[in-house]
N, C-alpha and C. Protein backbone atom coordinates (compact mmCIF):
# COMPACT_ATOMS: atom_id res chain seq x y z
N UNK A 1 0.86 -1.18 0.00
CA UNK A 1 0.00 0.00 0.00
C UNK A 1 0.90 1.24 0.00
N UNK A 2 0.07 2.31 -0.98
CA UNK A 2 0.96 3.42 -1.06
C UNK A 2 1.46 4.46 0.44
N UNK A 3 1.97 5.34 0.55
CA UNK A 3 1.73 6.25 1.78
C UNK A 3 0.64 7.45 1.27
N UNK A 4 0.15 7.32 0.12
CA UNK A 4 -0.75 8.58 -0.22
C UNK A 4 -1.98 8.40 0.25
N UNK A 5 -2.30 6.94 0.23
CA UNK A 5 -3.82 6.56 0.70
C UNK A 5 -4.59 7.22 1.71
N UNK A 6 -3.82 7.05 3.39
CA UNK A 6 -4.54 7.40 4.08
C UNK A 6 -4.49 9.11 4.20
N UNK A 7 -3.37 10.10 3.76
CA UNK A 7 -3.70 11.06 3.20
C UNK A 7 -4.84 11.58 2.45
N UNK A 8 -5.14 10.66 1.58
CA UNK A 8 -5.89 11.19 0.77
C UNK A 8 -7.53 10.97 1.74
N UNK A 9 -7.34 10.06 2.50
CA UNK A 9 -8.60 9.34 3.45
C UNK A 9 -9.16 10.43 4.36
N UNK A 10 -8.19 11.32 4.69
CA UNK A 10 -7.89 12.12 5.32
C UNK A 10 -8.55 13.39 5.26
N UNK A 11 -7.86 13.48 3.93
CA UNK A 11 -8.29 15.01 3.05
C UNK A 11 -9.84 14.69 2.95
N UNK A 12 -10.30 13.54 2.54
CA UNK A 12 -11.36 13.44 2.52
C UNK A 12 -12.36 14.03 2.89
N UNK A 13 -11.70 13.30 4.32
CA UNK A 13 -12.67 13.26 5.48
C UNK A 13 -13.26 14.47 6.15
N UNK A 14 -11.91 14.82 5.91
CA UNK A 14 -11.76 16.68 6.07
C UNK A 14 -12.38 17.66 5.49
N UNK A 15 -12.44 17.07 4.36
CA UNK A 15 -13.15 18.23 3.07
C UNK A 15 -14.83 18.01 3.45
N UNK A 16 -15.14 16.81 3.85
CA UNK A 16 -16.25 16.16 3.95
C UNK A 16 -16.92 17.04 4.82
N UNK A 17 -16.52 17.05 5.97
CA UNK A 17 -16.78 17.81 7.02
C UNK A 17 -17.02 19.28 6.98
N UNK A 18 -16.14 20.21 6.37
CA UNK A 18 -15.86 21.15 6.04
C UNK A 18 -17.01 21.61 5.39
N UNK A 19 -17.15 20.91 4.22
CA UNK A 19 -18.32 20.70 3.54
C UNK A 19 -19.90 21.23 4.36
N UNK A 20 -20.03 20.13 4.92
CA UNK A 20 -20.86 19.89 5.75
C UNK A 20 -21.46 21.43 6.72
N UNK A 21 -20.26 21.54 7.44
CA UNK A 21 -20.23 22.60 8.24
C UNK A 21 -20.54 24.05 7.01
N UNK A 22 -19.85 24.25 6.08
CA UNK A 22 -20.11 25.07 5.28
C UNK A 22 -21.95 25.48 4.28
N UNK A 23 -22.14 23.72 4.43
CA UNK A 23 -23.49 23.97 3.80
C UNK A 23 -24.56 24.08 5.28
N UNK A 24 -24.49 23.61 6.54
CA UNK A 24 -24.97 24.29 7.77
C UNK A 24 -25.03 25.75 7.69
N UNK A 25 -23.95 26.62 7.39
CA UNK A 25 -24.26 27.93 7.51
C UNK A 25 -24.55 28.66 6.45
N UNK A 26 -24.57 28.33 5.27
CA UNK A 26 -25.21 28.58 4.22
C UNK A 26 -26.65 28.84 4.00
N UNK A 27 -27.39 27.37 4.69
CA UNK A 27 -28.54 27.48 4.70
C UNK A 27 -29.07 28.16 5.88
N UNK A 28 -28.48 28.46 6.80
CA UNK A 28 -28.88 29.02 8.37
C UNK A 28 -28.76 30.44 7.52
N UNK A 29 -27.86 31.20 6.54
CA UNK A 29 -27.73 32.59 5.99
C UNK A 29 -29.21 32.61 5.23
N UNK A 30 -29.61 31.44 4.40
CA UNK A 30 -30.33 31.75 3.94
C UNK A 30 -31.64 31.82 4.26
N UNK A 31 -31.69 31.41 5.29
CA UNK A 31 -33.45 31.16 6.27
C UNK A 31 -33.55 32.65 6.38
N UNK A 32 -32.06 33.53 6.69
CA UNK A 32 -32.72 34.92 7.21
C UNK A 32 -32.39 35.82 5.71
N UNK A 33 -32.45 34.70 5.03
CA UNK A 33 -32.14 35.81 4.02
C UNK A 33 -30.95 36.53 2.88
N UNK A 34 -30.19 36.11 3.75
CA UNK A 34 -28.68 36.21 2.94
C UNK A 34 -27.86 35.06 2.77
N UNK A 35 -27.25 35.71 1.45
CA UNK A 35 -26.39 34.62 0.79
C UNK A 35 -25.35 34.60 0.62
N UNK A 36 -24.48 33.75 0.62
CA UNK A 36 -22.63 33.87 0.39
C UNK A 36 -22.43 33.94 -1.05
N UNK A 37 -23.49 33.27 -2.08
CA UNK A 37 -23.33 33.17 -3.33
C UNK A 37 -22.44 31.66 -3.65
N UNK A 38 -21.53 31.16 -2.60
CA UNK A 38 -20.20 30.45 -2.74
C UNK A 38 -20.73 28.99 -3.10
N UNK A 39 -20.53 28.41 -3.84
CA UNK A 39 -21.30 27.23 -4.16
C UNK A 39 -19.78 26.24 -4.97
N UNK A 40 -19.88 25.04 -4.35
CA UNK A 40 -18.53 24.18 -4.27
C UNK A 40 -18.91 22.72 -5.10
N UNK A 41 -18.68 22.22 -6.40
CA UNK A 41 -19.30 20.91 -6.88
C UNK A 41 -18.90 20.03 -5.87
N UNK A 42 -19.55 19.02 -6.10
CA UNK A 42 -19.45 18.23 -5.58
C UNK A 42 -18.58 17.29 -6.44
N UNK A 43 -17.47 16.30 -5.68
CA UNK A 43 -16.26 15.54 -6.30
C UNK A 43 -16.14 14.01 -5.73
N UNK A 44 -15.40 13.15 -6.68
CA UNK A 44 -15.44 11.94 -6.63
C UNK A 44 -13.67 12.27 -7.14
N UNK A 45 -12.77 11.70 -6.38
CA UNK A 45 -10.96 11.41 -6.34
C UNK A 45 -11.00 9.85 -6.16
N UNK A 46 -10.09 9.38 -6.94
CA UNK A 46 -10.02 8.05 -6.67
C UNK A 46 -8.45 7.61 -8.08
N UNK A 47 -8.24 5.97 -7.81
CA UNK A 47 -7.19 5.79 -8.57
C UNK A 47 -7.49 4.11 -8.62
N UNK A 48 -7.00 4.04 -9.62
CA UNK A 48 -6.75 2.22 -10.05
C UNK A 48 -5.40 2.14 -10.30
N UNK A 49 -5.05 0.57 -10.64
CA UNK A 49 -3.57 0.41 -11.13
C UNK A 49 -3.14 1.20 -12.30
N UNK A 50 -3.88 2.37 -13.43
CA UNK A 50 -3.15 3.13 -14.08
C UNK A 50 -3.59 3.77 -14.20
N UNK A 51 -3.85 4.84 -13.36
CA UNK A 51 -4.38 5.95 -13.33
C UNK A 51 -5.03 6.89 -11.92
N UNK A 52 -4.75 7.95 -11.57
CA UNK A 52 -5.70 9.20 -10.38
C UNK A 52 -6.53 9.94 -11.28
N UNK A 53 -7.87 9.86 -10.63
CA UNK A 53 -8.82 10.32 -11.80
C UNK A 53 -9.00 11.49 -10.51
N UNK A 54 -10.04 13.04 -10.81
CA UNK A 54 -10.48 13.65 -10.44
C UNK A 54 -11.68 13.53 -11.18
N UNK A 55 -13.01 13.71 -10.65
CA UNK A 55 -14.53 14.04 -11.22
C UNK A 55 -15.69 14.88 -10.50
N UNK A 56 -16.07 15.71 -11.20
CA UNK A 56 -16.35 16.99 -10.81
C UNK A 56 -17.94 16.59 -11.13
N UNK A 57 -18.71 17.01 -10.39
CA UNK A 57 -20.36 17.26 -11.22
C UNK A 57 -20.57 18.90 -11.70
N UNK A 58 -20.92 19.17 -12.61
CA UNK A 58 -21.39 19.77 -13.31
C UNK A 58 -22.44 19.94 -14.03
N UNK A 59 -23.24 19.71 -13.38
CA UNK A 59 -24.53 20.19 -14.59
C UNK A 59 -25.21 21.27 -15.14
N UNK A 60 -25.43 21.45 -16.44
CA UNK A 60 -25.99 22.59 -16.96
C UNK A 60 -23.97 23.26 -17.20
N UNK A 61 -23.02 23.34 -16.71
CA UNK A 61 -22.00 24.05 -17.29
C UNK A 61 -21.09 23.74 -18.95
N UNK A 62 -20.91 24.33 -19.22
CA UNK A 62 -20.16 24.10 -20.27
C UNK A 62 -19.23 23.87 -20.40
N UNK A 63 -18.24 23.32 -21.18
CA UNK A 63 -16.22 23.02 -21.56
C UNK A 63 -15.80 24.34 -21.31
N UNK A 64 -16.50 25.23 -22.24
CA UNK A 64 -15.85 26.35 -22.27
C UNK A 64 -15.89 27.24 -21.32
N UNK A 65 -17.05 27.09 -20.10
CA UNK A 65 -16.94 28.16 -18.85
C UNK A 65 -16.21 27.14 -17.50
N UNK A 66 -15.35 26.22 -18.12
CA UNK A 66 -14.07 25.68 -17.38
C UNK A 66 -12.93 25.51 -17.22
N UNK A 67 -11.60 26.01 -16.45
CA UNK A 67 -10.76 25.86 -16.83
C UNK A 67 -10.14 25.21 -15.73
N UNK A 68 -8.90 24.48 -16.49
CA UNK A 68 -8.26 23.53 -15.77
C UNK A 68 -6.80 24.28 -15.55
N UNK A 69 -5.94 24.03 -14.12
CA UNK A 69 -4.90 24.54 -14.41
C UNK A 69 -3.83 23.74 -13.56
N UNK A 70 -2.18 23.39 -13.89
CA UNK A 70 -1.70 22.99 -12.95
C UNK A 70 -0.45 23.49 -12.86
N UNK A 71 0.11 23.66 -11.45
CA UNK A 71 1.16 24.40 -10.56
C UNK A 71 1.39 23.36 -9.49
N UNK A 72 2.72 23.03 -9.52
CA UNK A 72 3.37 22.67 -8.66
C UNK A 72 2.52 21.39 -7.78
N UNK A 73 2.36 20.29 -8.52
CA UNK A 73 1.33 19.38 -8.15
C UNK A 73 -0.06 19.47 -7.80
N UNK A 74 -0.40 20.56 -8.00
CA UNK A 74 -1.66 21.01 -7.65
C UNK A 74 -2.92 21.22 -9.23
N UNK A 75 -3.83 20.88 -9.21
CA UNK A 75 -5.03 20.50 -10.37
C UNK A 75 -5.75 21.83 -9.41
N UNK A 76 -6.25 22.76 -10.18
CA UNK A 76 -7.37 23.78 -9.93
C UNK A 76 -8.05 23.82 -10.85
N UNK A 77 -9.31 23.48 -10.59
CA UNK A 77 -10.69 23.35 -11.40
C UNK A 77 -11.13 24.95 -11.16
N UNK A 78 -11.43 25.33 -12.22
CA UNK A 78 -12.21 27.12 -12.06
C UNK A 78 -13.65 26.97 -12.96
N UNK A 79 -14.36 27.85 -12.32
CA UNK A 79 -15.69 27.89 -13.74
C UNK A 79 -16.21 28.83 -13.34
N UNK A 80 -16.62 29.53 -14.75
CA UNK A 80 -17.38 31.13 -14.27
C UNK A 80 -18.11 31.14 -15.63
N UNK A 81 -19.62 31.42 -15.28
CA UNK A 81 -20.83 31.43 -16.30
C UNK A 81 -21.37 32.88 -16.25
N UNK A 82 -21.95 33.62 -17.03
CA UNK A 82 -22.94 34.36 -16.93
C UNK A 82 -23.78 33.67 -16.18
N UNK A 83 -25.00 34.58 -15.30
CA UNK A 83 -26.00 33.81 -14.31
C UNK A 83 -27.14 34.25 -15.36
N UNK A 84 -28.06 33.25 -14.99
CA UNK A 84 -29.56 33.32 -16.26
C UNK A 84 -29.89 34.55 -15.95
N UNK A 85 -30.58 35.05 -17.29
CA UNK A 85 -31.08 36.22 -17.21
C UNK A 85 -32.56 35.97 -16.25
N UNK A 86 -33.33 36.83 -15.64
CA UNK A 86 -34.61 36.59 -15.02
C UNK A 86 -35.90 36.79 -15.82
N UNK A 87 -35.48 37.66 -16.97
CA UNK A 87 -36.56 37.79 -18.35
C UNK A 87 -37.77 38.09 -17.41
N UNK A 88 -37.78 39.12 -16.48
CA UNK A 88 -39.41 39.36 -16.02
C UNK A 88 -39.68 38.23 -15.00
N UNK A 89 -39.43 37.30 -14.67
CA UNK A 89 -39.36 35.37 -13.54
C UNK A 89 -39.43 36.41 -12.51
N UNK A 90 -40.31 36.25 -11.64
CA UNK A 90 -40.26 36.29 -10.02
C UNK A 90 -39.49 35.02 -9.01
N UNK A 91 -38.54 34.69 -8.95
CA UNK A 91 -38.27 33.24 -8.63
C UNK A 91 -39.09 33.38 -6.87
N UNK A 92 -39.03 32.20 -6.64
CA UNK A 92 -39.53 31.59 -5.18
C UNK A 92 -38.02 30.97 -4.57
N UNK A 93 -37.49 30.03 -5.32
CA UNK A 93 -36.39 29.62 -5.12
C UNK A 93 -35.73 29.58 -6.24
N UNK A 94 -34.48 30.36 -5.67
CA UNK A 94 -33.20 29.51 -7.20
C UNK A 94 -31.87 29.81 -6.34
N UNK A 95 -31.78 28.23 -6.94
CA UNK A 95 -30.94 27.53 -6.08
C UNK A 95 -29.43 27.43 -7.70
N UNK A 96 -29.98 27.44 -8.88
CA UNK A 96 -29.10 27.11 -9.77
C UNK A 96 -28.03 28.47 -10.69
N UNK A 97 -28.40 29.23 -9.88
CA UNK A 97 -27.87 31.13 -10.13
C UNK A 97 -26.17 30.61 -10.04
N UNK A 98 -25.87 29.70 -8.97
CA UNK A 98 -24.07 29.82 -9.11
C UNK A 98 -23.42 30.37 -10.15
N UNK A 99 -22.63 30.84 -10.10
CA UNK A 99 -22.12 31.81 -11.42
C UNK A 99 -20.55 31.50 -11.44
N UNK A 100 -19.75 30.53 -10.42
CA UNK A 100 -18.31 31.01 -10.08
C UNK A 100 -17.97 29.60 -9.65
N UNK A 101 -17.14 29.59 -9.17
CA UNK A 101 -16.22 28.43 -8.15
C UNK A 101 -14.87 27.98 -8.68
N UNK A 102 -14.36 27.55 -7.22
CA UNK A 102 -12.66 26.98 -8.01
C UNK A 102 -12.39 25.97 -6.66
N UNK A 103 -11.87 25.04 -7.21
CA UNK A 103 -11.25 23.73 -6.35
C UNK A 103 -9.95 23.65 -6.64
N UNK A 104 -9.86 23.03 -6.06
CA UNK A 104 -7.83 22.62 -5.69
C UNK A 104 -7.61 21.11 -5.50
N UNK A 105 -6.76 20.61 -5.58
CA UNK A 105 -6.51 19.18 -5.76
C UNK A 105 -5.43 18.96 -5.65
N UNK A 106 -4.49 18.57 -4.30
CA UNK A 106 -2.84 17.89 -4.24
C UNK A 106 -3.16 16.72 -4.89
N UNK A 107 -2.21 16.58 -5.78
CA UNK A 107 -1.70 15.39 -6.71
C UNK A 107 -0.35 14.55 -6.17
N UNK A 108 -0.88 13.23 -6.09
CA UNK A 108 0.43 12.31 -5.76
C UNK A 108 1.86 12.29 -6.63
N UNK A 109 2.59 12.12 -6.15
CA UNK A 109 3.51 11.75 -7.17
C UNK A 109 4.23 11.17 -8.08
N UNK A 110 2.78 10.26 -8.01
CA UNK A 110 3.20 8.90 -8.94
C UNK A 110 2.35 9.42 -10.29
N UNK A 111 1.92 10.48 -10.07
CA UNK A 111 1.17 10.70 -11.33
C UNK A 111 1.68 11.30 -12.52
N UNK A 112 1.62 11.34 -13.79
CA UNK A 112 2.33 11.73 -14.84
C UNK A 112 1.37 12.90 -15.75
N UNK A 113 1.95 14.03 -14.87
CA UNK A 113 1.16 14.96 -15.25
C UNK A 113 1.25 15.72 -16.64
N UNK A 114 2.11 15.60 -17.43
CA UNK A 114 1.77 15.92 -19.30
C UNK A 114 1.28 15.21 -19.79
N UNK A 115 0.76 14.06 -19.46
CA UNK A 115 -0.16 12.95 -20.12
C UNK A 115 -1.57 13.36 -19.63
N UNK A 116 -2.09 14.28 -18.89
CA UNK A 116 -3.48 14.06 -18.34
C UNK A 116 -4.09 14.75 -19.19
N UNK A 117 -5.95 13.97 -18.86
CA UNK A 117 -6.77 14.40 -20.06
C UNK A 117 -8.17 14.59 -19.35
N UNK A 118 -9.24 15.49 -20.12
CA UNK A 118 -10.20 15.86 -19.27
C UNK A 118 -11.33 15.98 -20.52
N UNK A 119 -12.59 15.03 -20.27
CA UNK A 119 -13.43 14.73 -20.66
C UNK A 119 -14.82 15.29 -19.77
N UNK A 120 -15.89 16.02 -20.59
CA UNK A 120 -16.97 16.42 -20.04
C UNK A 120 -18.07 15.91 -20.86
N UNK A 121 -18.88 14.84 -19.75
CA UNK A 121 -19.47 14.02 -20.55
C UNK A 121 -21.28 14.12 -19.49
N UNK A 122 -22.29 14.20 -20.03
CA UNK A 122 -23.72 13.97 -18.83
C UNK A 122 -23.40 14.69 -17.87
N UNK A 123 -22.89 15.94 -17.56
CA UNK A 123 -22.47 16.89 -16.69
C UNK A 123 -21.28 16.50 -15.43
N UNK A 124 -20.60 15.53 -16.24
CA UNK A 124 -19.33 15.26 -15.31
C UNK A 124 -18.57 15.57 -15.98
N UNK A 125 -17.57 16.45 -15.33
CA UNK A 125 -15.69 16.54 -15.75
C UNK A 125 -15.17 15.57 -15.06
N UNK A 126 -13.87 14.70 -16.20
CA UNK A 126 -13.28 14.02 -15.08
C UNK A 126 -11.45 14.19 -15.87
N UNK A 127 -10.91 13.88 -14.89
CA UNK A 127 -9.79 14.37 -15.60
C UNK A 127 -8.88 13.29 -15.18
N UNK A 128 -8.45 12.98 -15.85
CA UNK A 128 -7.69 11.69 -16.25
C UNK A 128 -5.97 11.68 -16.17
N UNK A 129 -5.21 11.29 -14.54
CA UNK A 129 -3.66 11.36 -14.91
C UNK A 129 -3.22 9.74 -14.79
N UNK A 130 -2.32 9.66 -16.01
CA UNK A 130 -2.08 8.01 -15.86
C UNK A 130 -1.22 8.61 -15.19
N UNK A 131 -0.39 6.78 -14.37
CA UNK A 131 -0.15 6.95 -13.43
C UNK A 131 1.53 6.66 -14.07
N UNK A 132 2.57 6.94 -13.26
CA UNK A 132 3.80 6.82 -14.28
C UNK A 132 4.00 5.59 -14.40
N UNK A 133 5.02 4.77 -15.19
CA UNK A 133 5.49 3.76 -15.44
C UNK A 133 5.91 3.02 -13.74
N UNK A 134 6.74 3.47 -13.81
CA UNK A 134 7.40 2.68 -12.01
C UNK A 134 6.43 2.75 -11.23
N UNK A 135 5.38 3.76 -11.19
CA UNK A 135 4.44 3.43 -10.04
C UNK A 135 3.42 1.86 -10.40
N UNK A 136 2.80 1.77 -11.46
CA UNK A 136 2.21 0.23 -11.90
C UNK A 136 2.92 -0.59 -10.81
N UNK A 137 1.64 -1.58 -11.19
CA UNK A 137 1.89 -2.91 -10.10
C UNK A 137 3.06 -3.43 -11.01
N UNK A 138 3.44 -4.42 -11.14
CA UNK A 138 3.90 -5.76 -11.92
C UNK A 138 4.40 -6.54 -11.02
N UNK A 139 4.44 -8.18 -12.29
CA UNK A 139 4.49 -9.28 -11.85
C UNK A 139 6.09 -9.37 -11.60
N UNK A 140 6.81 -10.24 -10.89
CA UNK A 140 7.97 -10.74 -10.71
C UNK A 140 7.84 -12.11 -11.17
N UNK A 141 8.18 -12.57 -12.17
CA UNK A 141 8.19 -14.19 -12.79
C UNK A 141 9.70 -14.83 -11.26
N UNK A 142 9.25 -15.90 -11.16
CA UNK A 142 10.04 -16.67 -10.52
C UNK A 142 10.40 -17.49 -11.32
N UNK A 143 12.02 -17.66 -10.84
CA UNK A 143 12.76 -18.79 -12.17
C UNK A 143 13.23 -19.60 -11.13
N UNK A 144 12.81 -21.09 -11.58
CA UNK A 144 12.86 -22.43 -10.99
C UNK A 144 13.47 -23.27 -11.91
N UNK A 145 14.07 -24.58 -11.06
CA UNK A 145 14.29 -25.67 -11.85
C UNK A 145 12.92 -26.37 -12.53
């Protein structure tokens, strides 16, 4: 087992929480009325034997009001839309106005970051780093009589 795992179990858990606590006071702003505007997708991180994927939900956004960027092991997801026009709409609720956001992502170092690729497919981004050569499993053949 790698040493990134329980790191990453970690970050998780952390973000999870964070999360959590963040959408608690969000909605406590909005019972009286006010809003932060700050709205965070929701993400799926994970890895197999060739490859750390990142996957983002997105729905309703476009390729083009996303950008991907990377620095120093770090993946930052950004997206910024015009917000719908209201065309005369009285809304009751709207919940889908987000207009902004940006995530961050420490990357292991087994990952081979000029090879990665990012597909937006049914309102998921996912972005794709194979993983380098030496990091792969492989077999050791045993030589016997």
């Amino acid at each position: 087992m790698n040493g990134y795992l329980p790191s990453v179990i970690s970050s998780v858990r952390t973000d999870e929480f964070d999360r959590q606590i963040d959408q608690l006071f969000s909605e406590a702003m909005r019972a009286f009325g006010v809003s932060d505007d700050r709205w965070t997708p929701d993400c799926n991180v994970w890895e197999d034997d060739n490859g750390f994927y990142v996957q983002m939900a997105l729905p309703g956004w476009e390729p083009k009001d996303i950008a991907l960027e990377m620095n120093n092991q770090v993946l930052t997801v950004k997206g910024e839309r015009n917000a719908q026009q209201s065309d005369g709409r009285r809304y009751h609720l709207r919940e889908i106005a987000a207009d902004r956001f940006t995530r961050a992502f420490k990357l292991p170092g087994f990952v081979d970051q000029d090879k990665a690729s990012a597909t937006h497919k049914h309102g998921l981004l996912t972005v794709t780093f194979p993983k380098k050569e030496e990091a792969k499993p492989r077999q050791i053949l045993i030589e016997g009589s």
